[in-house]
C-alpha atoms as a PDB file:
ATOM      1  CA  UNK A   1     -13.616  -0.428 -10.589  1.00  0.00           C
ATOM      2  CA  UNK A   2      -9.965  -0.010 -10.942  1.00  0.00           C
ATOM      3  CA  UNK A   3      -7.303  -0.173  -7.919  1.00  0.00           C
ATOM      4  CA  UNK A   4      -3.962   1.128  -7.913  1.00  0.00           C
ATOM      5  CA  UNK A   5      -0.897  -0.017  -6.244  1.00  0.00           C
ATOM      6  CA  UNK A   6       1.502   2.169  -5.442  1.00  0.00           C
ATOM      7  CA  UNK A   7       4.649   1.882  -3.739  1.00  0.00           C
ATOM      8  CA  UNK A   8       7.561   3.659  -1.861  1.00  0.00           C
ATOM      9  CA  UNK A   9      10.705   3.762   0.700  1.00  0.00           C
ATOM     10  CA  UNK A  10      12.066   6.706   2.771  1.00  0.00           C
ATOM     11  CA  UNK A  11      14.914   7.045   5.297  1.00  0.00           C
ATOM     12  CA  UNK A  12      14.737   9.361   8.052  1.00  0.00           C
ATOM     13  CA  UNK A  13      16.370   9.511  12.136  1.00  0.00           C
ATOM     14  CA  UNK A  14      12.481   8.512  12.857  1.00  0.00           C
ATOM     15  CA  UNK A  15      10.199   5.806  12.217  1.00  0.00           C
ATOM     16  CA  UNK A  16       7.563   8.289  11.557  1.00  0.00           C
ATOM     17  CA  UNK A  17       9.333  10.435   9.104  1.00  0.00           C
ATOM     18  CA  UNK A  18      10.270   7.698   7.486  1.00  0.00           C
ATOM     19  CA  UNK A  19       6.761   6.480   7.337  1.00  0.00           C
ATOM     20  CA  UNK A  20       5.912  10.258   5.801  1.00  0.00           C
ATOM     21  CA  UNK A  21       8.732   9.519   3.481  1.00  0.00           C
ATOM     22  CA  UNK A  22       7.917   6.369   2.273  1.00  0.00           C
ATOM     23  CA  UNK A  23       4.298   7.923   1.488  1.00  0.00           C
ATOM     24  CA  UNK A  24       5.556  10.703  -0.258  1.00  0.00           C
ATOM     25  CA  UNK A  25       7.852   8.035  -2.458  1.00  0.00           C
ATOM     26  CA  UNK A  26       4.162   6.593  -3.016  1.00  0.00           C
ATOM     27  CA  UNK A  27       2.890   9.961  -4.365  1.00  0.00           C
ATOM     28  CA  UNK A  28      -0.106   9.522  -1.054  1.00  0.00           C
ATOM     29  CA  UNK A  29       1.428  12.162   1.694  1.00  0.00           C
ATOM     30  CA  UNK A  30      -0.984  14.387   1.594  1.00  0.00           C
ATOM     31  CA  UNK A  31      -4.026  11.814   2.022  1.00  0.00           C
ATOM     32  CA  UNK A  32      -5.740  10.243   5.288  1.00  0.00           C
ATOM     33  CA  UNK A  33      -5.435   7.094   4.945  1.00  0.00           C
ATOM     34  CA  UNK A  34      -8.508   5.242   6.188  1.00  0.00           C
ATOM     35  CA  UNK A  35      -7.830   0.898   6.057  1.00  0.00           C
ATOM     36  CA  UNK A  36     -10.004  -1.316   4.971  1.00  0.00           C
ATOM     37  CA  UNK A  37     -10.131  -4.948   5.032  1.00  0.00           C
ATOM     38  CA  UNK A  38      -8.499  -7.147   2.139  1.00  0.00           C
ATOM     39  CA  UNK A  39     -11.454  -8.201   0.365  1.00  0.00           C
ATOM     40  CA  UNK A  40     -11.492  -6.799  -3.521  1.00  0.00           C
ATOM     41  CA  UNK A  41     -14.898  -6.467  -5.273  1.00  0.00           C
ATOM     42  CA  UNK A  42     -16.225  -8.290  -8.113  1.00  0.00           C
ATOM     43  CA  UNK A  43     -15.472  -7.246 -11.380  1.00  0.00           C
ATOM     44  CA  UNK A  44     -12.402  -4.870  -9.913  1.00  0.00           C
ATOM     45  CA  UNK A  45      -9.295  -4.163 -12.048  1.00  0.00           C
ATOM     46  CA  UNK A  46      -5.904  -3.916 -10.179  1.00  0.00           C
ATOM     47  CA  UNK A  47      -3.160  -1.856 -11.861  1.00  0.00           C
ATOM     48  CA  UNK A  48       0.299  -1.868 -10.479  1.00  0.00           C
ATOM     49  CA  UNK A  49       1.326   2.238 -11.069  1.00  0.00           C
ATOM     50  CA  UNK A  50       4.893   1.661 -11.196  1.00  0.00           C
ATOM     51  CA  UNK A  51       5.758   5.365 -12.529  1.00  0.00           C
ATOM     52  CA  UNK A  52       2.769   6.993 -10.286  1.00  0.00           C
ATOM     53  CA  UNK A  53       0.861   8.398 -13.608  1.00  0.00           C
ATOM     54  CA  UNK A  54      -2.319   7.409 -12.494  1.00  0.00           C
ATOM     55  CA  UNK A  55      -1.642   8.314  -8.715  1.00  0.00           C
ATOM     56  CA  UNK A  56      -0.164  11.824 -10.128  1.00  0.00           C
ATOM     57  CA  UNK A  57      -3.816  11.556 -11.671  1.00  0.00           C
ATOM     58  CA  UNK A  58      -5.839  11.418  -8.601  1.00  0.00           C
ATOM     59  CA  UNK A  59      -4.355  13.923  -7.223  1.00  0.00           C
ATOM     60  CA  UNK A  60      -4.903  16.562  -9.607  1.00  0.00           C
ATOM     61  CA  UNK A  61      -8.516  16.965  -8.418  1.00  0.00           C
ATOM     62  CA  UNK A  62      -7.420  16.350  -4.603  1.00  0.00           C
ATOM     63  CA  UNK A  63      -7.148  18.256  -1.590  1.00  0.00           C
ATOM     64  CA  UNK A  64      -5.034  18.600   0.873  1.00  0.00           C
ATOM     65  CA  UNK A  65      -6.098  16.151   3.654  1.00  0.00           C
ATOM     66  CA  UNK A  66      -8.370  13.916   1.852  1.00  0.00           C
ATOM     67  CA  UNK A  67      -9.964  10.461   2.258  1.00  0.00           C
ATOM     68  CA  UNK A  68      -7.939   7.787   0.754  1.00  0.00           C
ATOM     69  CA  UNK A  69      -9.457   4.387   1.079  1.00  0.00           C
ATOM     70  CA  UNK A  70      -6.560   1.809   1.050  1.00  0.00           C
ATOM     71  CA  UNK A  71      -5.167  -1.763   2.213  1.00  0.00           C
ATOM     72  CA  UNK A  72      -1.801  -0.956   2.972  1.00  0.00           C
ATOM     73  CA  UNK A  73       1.387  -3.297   4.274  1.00  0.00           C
ATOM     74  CA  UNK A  74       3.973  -0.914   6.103  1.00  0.00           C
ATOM     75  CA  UNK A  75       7.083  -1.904   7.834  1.00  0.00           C
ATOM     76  CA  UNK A  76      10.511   0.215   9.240  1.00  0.00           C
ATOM     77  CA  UNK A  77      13.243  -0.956  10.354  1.00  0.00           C
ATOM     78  CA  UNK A  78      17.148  -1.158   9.168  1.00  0.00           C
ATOM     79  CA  UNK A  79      15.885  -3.475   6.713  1.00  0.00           C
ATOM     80  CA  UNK A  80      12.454  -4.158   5.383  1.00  0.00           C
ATOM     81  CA  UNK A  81      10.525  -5.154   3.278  1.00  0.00           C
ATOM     82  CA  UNK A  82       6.460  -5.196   2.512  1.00  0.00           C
ATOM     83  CA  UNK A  83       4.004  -6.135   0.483  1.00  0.00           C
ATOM     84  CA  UNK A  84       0.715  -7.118  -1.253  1.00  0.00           C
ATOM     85  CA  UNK A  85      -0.374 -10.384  -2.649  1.00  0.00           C
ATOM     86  CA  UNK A  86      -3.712 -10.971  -4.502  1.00  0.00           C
ATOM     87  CA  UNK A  87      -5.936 -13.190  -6.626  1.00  0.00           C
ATOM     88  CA  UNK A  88      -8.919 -12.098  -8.526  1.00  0.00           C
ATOM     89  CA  UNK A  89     -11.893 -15.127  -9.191  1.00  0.00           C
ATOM     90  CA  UNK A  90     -15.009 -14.157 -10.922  1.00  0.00           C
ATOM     91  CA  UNK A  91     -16.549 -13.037  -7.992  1.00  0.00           C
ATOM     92  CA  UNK A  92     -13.980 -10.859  -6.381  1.00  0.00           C
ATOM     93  CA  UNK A  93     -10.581 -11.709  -4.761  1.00  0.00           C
ATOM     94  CA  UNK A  94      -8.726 -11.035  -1.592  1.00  0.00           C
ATOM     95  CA  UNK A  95      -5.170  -9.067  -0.967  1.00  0.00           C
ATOM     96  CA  UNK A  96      -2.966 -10.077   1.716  1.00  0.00           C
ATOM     97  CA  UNK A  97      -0.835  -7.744   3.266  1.00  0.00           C
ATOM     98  CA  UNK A  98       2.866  -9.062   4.699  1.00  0.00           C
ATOM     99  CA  UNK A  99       6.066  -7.309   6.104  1.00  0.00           C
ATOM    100  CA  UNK A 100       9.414  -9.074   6.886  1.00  0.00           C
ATOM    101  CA  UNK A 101      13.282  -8.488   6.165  1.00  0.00           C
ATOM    102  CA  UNK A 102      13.552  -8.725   2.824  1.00  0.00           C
ATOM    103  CA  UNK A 103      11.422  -9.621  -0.573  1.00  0.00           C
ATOM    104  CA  UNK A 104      11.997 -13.298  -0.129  1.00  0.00           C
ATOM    105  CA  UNK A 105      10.680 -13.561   3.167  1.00  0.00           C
ATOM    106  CA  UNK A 106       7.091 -11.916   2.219  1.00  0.00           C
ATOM    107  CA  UNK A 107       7.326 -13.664  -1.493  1.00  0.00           C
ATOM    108  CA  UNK A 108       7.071 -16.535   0.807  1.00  0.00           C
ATOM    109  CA  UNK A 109       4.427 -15.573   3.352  1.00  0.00           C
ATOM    110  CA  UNK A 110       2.246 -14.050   0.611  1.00  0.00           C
ATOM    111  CA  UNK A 111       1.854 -16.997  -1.292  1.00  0.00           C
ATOM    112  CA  UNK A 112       1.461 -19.252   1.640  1.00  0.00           C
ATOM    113  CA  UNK A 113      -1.517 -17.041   2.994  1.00  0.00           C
ATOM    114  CA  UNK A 114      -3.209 -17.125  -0.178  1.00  0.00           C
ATOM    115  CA  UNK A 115      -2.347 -21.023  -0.893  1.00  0.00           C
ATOM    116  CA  UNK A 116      -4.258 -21.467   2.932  1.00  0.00           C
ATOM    117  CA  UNK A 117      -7.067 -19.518   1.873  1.00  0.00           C
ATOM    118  CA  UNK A 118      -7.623 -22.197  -0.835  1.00  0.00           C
ATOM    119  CA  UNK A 119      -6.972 -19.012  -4.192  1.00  0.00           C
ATOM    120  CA  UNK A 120      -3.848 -19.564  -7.082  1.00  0.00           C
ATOM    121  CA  UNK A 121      -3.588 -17.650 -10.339  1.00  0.00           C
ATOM    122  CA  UNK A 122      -1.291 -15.016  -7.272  1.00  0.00           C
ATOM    123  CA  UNK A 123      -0.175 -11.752  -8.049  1.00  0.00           C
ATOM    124  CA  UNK A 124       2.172  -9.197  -6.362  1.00  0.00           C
ATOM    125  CA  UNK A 125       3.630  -6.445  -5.320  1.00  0.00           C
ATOM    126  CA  UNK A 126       6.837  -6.091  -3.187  1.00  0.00           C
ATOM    127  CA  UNK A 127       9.450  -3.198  -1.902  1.00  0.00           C
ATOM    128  CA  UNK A 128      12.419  -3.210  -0.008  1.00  0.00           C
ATOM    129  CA  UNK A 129      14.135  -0.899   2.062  1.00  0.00           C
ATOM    130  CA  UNK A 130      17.508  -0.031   4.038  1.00  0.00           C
ATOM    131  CA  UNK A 131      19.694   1.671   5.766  1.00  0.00           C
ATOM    132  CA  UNK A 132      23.286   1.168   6.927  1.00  0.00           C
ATOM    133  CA  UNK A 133      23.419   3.862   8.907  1.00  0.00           C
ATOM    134  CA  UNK A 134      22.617   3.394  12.894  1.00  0.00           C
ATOM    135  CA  UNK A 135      21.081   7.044  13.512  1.00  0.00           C
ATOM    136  CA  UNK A 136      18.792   6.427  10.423  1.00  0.00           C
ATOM    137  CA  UNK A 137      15.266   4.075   9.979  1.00  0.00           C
ATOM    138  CA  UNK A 138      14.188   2.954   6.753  1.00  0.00           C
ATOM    139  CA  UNK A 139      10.798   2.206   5.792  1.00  0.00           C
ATOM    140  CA  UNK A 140       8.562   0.446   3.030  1.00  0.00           C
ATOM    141  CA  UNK A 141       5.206   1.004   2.009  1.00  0.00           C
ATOM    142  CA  UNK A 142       2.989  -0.897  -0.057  1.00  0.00           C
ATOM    143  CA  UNK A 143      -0.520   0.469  -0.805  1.00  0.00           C
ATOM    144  CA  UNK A 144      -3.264  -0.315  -2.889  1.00  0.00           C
ATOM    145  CA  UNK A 145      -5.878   2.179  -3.205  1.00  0.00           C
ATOM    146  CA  UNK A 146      -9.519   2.276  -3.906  1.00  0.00           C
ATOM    147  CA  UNK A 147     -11.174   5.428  -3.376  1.00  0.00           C
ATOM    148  CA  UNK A 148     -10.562   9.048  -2.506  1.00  0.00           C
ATOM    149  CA  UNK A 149     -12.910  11.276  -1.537  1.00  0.00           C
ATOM    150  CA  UNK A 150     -13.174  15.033   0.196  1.00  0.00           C
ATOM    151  CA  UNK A 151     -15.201  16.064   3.574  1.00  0.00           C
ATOM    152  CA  UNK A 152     -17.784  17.864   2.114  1.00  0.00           C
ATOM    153  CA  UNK A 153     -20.603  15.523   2.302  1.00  0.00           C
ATOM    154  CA  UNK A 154     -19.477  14.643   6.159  1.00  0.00           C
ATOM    155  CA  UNK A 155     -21.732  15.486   8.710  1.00  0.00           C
ATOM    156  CA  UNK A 156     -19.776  17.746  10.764  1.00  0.00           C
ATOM    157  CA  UNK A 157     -19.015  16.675  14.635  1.00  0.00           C
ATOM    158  CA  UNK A 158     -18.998  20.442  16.353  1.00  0.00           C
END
C-alpha cells in the first residue's frame, strides 16, 4: 500500500476559502475528505508528492465529490503552519498530526509526540503559511492520503 502526502497554502478574506484554497494548492478540492485515525498499516509505503504527479494521478479516474480517505493537519490564521510526522516499524507505524505558528514550532511538537509514544527513525512533512494583510486569512494543509473511492457501492439513505 502506498500513501501520499500532499501539501498546500491559500489566502483568502475567509477561513473557509482559504481552507478550499489550501486544498486546491494540494491538488484534493474536489474530494470529501473522510479522517481517519493516525495509525499506518503494515507493510505501507509513504511517498511525499512534492510536484502532485501522483495526486494529478488519482484524479484522472476521479469524480467530482469523491471519497478521499486521509489524516490531515490543517491550521489558518495570519501565520501558520502544519504538519505530519511519522515512523514506519515492521509492523506498521503511526502519523502525528500538529499545527502551530511556524515550522519550528510543529518540528518540535512532532518529534516530541512521537519520542512519547516510545518510535525514532521520524519522518516529516511541514508547510507554512501567511499573510500580512489584516482583511486576508492564510491557511496550511498537510494531508496524507490513503484511499479514494466513488459512491457507487453505497447503500443509498432515501
Amino acid at each position: 500500500m502506498k500513501i501520499i502526502v500532499t501539501y498546500g497554502v491559500g489566502k483568502a478574506s475567509t477561513e473557509l476559502a482559504a481552507f478550499h484554497n489550501a486544498l486546491k494548492d494540494a491538488g484534493i478540492e474536489m474530494f470529501n475528505i473522510i479522517k481517519l485515525s493516525s495509525v499506518i498499516p503494515a507493510n505501507a509505503t509513504v511517498i511525499v508528492d512534492e510536484n502532485k504527479q501522483l495526486i494529478n494521478q488519482l484524479k484522472k479516474n476521479a469524480k467530482v465529490g469523491d471519497k478521499l480517505y486521509a489524516v490531515i493537519a490543517e491550521k489558518a490564521g495570519n501565520k501558520v503552519a502544519a504538519g505530519l510526522g511519522w515512523s514506519i516499524t515492521d509492523n506498521g507505524g503511526i502519523f502525528v498530526e500538529h499545527v502551530g505558528k511556524n515550522k519550528q514550532e510543529v518540528e518540535m511538537l512532532i518529534r516530541k509526540s512521537l519520542s512519547d509514544i516510545g518510535l525514532n527513525n521520524v519522518q516529516m512533512k511541514i508547510v507554512e503559511a501567511a499573510t500580512q494583510s489584516e482583511s486576508e486569512i492564510a491557511c496550511a494543509v498537510v494531508c496524507a492520503v490513503y484511499a479514494i473511492g466513488g459512491w457507487d457501492n453505497c447503500k443509498k439513505i432515501y
